[in-house]
N, C-alpha and C. Protein backbone atom coordinates (compact mmCIF):
# COMPACT_ATOMS: atom_id res chain seq x y z
N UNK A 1 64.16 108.74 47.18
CA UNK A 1 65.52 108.30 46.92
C UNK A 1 66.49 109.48 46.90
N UNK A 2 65.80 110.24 46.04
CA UNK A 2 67.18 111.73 46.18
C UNK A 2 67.25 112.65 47.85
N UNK A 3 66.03 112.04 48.19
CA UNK A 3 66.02 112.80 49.63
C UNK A 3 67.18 111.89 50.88
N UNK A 4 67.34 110.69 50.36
CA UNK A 4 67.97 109.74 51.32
C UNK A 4 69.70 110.29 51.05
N UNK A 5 69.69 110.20 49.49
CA UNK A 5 70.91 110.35 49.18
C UNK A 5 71.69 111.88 49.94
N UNK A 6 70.80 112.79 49.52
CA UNK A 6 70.89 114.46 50.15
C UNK A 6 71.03 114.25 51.55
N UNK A 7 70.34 113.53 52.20
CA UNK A 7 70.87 113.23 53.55
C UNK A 7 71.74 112.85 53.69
N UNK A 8 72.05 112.01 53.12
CA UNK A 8 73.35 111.02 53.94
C UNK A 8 74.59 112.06 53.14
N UNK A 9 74.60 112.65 52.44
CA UNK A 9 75.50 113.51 52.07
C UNK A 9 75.88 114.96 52.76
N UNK A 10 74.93 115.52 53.22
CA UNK A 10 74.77 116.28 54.08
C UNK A 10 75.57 115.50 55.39
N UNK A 11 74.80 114.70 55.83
CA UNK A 11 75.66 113.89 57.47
C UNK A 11 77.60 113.63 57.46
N UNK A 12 77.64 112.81 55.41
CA UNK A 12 79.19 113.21 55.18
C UNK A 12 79.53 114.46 55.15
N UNK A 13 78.88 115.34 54.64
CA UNK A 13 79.93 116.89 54.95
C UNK A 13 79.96 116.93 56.08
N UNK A 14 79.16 117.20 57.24
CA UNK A 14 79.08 117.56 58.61
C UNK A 14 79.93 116.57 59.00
N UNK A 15 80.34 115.68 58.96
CA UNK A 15 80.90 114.34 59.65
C UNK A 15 82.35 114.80 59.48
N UNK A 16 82.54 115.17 58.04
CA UNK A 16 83.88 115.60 57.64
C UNK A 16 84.39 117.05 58.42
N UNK A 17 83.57 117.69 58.02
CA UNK A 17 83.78 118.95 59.18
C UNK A 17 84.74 118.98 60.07
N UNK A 18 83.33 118.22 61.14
CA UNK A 18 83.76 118.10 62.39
C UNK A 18 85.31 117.24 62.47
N UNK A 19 85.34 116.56 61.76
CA UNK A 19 86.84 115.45 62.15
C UNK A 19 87.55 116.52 61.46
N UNK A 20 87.85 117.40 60.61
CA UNK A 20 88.09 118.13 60.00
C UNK A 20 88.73 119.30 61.61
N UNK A 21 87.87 119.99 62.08
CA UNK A 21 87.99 120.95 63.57
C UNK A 21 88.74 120.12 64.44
N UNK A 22 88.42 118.89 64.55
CA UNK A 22 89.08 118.22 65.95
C UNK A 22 90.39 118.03 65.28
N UNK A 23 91.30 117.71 64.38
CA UNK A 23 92.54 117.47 63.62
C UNK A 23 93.34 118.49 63.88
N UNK A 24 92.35 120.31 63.49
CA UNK A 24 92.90 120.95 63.67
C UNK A 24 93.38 121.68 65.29
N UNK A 25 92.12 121.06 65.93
CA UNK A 25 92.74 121.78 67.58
C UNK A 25 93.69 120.43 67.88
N UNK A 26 93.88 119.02 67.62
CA UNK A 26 94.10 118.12 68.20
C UNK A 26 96.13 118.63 68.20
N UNK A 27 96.20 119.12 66.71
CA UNK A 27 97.49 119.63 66.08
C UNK A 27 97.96 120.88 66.55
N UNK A 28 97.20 121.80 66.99
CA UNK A 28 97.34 123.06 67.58
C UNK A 28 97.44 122.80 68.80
N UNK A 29 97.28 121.44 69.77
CA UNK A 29 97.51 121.34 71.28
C UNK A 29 98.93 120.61 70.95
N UNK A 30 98.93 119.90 70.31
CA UNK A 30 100.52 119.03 70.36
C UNK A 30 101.44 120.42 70.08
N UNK A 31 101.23 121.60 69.54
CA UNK A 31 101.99 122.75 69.02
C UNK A 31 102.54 123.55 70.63
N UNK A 32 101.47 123.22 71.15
CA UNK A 32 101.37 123.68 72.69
C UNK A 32 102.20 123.33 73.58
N UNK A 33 102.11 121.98 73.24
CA UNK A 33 102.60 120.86 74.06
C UNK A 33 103.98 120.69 73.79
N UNK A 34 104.11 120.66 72.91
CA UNK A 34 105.76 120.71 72.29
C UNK A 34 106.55 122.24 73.00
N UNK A 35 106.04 123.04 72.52
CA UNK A 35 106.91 124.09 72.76
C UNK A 35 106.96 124.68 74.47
N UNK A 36 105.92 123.89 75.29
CA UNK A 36 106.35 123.90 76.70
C UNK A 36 107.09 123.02 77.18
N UNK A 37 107.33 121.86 76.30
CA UNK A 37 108.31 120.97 76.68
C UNK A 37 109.61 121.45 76.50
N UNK A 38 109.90 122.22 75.47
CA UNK A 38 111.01 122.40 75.08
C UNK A 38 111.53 123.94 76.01
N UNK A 39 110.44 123.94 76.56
CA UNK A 39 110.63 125.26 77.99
C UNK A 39 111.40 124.85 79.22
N UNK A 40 110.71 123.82 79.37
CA UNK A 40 111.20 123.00 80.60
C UNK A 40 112.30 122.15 80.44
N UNK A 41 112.88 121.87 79.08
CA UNK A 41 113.92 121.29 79.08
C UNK A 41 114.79 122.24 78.94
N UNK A 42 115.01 123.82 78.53
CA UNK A 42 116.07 124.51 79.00
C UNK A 42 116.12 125.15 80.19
N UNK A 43 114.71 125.08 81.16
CA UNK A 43 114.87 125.19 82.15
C UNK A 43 116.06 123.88 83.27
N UNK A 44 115.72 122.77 82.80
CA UNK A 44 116.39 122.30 83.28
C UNK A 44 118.00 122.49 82.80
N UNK A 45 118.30 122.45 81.95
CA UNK A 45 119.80 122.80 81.75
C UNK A 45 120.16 124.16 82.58
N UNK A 46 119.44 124.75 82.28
CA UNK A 46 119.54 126.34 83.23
C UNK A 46 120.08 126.13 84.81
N UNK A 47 118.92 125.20 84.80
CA UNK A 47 119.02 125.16 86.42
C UNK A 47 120.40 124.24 87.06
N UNK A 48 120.84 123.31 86.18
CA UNK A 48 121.85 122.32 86.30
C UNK A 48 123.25 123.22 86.19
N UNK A 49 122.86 124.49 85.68
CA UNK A 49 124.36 125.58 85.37
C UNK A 49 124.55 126.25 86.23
N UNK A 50 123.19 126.65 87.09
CA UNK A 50 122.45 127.19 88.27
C UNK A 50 123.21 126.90 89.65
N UNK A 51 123.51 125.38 89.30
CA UNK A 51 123.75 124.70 90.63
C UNK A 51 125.16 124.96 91.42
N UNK A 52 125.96 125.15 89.91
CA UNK A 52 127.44 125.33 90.36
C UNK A 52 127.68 126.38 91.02
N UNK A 53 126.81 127.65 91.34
CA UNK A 53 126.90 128.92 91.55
C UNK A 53 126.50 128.83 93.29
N UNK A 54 127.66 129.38 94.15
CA UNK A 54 127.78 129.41 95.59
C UNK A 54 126.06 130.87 96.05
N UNK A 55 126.08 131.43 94.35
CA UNK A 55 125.45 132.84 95.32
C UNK A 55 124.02 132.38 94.90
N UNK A 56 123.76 131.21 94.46
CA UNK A 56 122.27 131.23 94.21
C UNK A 56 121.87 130.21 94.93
N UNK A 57 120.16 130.74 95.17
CA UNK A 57 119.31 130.21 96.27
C UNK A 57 119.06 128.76 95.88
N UNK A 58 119.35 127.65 96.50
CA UNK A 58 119.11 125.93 96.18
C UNK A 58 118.31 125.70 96.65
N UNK A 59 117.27 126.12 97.33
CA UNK A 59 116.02 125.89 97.59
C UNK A 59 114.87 126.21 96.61
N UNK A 60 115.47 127.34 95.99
CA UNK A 60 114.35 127.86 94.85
C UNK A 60 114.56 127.09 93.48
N UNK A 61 116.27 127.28 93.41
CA UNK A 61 116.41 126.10 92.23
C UNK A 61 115.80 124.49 92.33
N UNK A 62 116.20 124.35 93.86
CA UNK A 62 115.34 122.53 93.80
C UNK A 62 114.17 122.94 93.76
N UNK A 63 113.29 123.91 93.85
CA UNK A 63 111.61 124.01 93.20
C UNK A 63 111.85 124.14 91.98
N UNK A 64 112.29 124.98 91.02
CA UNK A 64 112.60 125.63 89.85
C UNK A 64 112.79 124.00 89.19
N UNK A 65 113.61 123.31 89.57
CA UNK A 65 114.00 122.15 89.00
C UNK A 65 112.59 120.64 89.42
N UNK A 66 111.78 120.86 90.21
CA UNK A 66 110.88 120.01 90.67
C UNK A 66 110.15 120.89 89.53
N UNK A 67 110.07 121.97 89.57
CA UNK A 67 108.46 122.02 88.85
C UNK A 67 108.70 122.09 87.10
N UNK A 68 110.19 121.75 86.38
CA UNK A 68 110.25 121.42 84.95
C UNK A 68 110.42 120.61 85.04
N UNK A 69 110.17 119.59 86.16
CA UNK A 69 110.31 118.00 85.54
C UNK A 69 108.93 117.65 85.54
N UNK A 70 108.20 118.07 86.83
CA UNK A 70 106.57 118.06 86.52
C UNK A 70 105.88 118.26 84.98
N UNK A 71 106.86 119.74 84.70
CA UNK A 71 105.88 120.64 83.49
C UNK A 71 106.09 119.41 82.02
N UNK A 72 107.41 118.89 82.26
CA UNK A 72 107.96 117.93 81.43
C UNK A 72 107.49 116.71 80.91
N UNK A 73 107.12 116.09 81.92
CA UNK A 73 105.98 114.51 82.39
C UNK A 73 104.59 115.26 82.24
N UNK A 74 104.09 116.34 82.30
CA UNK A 74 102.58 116.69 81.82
C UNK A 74 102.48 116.84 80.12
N UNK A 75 103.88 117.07 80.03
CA UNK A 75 103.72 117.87 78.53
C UNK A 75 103.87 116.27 77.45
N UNK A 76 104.84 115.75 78.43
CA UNK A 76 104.78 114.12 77.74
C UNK A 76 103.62 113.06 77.23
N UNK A 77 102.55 114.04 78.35
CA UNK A 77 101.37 112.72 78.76
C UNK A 77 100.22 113.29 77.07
N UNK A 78 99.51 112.31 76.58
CA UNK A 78 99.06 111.82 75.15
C UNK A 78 97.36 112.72 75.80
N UNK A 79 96.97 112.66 76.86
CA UNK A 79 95.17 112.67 77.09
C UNK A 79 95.08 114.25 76.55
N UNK A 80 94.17 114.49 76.38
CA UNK A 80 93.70 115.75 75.46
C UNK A 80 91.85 115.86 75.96
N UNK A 81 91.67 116.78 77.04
CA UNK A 81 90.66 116.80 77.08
C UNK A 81 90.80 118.50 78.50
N UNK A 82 89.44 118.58 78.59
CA UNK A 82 89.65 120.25 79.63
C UNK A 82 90.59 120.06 80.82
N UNK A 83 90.43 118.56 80.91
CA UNK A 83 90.71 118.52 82.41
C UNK A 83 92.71 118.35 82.26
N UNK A 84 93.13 117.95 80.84
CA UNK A 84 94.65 118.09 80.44
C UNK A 84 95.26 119.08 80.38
N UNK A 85 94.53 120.13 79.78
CA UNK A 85 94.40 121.28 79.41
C UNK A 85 94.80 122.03 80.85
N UNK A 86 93.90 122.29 81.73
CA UNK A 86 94.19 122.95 83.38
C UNK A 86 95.39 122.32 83.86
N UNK A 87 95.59 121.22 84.02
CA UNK A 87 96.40 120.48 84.40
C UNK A 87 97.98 120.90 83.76
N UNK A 88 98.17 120.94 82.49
CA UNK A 88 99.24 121.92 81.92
C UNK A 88 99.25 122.90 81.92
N UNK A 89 98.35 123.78 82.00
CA UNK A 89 98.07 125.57 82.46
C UNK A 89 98.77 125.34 84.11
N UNK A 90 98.37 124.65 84.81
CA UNK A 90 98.57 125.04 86.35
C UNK A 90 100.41 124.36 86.38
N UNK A 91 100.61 123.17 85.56
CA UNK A 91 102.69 122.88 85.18
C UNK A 91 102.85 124.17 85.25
N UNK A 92 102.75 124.62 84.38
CA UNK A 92 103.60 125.61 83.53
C UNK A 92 103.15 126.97 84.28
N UNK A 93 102.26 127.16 84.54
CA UNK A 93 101.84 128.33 85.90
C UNK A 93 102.86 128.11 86.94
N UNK A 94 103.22 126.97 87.83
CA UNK A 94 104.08 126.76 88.76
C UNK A 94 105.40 127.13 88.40
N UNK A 95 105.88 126.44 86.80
CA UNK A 95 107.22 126.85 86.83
C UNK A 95 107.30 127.96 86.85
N UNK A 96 107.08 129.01 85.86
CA UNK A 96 106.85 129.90 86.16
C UNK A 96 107.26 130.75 87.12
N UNK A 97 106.28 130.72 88.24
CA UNK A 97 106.32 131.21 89.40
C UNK A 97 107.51 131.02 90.27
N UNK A 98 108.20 129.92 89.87
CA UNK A 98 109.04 129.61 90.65
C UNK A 98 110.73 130.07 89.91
N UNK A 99 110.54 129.73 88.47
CA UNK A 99 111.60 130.20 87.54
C UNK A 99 111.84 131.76 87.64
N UNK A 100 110.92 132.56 87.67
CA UNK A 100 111.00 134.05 88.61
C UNK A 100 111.75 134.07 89.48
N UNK A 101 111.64 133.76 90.02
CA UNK A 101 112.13 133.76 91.48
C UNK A 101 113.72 133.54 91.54
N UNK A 102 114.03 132.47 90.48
CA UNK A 102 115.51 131.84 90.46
C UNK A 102 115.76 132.89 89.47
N UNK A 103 114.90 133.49 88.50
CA UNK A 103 115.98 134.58 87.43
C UNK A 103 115.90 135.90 88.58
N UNK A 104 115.63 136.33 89.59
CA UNK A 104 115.81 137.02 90.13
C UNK A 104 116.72 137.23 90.69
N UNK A 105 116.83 135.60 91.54
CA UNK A 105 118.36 135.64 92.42
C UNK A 105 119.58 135.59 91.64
N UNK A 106 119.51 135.27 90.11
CA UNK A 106 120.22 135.84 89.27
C UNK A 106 121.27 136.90 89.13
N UNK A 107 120.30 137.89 89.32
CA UNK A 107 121.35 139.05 89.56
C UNK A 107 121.94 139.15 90.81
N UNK A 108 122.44 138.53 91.78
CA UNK A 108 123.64 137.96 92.60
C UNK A 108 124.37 137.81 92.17
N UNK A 109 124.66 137.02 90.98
CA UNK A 109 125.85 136.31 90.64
C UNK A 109 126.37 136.98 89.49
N UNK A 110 126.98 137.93 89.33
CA UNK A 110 127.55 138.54 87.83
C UNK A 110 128.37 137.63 87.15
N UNK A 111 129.62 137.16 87.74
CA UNK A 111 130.08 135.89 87.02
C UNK A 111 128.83 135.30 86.05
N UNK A 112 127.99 134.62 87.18
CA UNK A 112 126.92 133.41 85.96
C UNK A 112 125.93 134.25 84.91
N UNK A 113 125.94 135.84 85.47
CA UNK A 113 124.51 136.31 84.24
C UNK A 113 125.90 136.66 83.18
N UNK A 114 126.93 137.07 83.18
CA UNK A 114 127.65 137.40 82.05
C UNK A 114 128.65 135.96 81.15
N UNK A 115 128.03 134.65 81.91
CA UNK A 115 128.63 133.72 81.29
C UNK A 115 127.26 133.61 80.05
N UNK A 116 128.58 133.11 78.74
CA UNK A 116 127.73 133.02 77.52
C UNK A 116 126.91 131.82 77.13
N UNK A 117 127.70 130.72 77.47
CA UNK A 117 126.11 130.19 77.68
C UNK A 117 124.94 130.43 78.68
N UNK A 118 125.01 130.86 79.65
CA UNK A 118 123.81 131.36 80.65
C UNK A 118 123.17 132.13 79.27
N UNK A 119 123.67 133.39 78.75
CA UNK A 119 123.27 134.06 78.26
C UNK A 119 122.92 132.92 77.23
N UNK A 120 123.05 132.57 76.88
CA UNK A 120 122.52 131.88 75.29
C UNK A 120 121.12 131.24 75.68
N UNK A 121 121.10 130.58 77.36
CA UNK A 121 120.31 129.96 77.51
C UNK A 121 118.91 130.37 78.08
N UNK A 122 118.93 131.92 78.58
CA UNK A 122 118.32 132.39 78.10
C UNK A 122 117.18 133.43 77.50
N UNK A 123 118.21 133.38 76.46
CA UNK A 123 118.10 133.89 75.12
C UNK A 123 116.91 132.81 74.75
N UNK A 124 117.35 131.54 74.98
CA UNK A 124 116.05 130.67 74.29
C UNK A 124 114.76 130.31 75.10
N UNK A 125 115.25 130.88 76.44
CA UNK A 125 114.15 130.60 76.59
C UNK A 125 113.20 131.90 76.90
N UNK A 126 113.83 133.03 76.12
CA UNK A 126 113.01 134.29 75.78
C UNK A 126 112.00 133.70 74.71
N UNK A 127 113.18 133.30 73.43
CA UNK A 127 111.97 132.69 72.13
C UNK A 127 110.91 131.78 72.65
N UNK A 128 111.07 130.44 73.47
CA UNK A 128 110.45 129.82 73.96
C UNK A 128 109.05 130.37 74.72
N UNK A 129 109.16 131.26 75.42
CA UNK A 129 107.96 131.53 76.20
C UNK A 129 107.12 132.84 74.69
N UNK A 130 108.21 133.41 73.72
CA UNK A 130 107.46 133.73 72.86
C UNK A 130 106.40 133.00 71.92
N UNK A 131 107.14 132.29 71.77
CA UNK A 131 106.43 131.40 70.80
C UNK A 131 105.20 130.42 72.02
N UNK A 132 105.55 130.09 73.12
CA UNK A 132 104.38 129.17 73.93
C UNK A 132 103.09 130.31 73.33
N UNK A 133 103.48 131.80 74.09
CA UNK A 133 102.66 132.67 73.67
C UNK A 133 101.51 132.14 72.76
N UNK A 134 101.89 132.34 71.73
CA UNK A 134 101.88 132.50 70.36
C UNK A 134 100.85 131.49 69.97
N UNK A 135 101.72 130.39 70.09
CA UNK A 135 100.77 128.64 69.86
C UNK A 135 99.50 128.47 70.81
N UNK A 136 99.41 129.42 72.03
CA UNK A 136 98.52 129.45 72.93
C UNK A 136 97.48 130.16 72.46
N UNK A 137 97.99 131.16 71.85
CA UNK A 137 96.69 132.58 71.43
C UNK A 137 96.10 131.83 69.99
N UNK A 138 96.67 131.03 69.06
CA UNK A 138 96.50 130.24 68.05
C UNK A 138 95.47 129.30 68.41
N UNK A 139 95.94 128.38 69.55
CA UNK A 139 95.22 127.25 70.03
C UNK A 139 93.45 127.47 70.53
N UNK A 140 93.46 128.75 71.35
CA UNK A 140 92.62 129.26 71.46
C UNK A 140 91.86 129.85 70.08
N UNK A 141 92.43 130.63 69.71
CA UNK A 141 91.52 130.86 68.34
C UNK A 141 90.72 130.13 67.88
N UNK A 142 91.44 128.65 67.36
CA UNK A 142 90.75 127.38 66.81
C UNK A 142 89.86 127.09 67.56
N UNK A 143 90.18 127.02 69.00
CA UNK A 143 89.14 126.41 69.91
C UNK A 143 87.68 127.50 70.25
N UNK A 144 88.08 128.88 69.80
CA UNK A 144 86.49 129.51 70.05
C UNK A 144 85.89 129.26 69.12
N UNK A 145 86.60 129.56 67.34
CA UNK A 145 85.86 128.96 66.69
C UNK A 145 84.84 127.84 66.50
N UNK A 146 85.95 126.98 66.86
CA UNK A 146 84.85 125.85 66.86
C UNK A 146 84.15 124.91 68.03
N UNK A 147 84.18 126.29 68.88
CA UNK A 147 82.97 126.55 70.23
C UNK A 147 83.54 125.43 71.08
N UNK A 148 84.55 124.80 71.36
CA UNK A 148 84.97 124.28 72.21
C UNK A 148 85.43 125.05 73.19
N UNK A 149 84.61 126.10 73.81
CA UNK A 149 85.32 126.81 74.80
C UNK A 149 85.56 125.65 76.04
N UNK A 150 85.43 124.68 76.38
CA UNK A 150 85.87 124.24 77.43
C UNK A 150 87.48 123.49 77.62
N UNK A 151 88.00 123.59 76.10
CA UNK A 151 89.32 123.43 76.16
C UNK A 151 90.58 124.60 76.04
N UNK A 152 89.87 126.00 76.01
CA UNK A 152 90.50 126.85 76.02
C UNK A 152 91.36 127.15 77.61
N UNK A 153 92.75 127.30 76.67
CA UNK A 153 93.62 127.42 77.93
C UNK A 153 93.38 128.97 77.97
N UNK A 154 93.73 129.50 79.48
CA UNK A 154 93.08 130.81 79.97
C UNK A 154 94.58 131.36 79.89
N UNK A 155 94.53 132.31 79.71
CA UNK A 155 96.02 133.26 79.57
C UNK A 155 95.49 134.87 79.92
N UNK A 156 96.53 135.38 80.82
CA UNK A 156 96.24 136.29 81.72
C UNK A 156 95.94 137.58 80.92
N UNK A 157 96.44 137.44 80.03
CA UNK A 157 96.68 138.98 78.57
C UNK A 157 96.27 138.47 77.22
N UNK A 158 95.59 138.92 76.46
CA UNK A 158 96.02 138.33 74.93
C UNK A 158 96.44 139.86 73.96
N UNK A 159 97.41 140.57 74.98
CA UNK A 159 98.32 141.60 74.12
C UNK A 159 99.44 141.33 73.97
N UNK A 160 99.98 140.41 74.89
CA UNK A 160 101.66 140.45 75.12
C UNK A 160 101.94 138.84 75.88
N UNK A 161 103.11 138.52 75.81
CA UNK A 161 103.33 137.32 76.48
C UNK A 161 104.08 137.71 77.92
N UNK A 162 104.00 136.46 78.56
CA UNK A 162 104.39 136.80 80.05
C UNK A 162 106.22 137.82 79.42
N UNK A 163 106.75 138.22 80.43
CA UNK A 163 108.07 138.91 80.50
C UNK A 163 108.78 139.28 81.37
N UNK A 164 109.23 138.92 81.52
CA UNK A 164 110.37 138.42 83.12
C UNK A 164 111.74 139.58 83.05
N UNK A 165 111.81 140.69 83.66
CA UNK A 165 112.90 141.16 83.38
C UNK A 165 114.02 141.44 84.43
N UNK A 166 115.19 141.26 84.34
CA UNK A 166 115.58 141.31 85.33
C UNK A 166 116.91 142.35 85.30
């Protein structure tokens, strides 16, 4: 009888645990998820301020602007598993790649880099890719701990966050 009880008490701690680990990565991906959304939504304002400007490239902005509405609708979507995980690594890899490109052609236009909202905007989305950083190197943490390496998002450095300078 005390051996049944010790068991099944044992199976509740472990039981608790575990729901215990998954709560905490489940909360540390929505942390993720949130703060790349809120990337791509000043990307898009960016890019909509972007548009009025004769000296910047509209081909790069209509990518720049295709790939935060993508990063936007991934970051929206609820599934949580490795294969969500790549799938928002490779969003947000694209914008990226492509948001480069448009803060580059940037410096063309002195008018738009010395207008203050440009500048304000970003300004946030300096904090923004700080903090994605951040919630990423966090997210991961939780997730080696508790040996879920197959949901670890891959990040190119874990000294510094990406940095775009122009």
């Amino acid at each position: 009888m005390k051996n049944t009880v010790l068991i099944i008490l044992v199976f509740i701690f472990s039981f608790n645990c575990f729901a215990q680990g998954n709560s905490r990565i489940n909360e540390s991906w929505k942390e993720v998820r949130q703060n790349l959304l809120f990337k791509s939504e000043i990307v898009l304002k960016l890019t909509a301020r972007f548009q009025k400007s004769k000296k910047m490239n509209k081909s790069e902005l209509a990518k720049t602007t295709a790939n935060a509405k993508n990063l936007k609708t991934e970051c929206e979507k609820a599934a949580f598993n490795a294969a969500a995980v790549r799938n928002l690594k490779l969003k947000n890899d694209n914008l990226t790649t492509y948001l480069t490109r448009t803060l580059v052609n940037l410096q063309h236009d002195p008018e738009l880099i010395s207008n203050e909202e440009v500048l304000f905007m970003l300004d946030e989305l300096y904090v923004a890719e700080n903090n994605i950083f951040s919630r990423i190197k966090k997210y991961n943490e939780i997730c080696k701990s508790l040996n879920k390496k197959e949901l670890i998002y891959e990040i190119s450095s874990d000294s510094k966050p990406p940095n775009v300078e122009f």
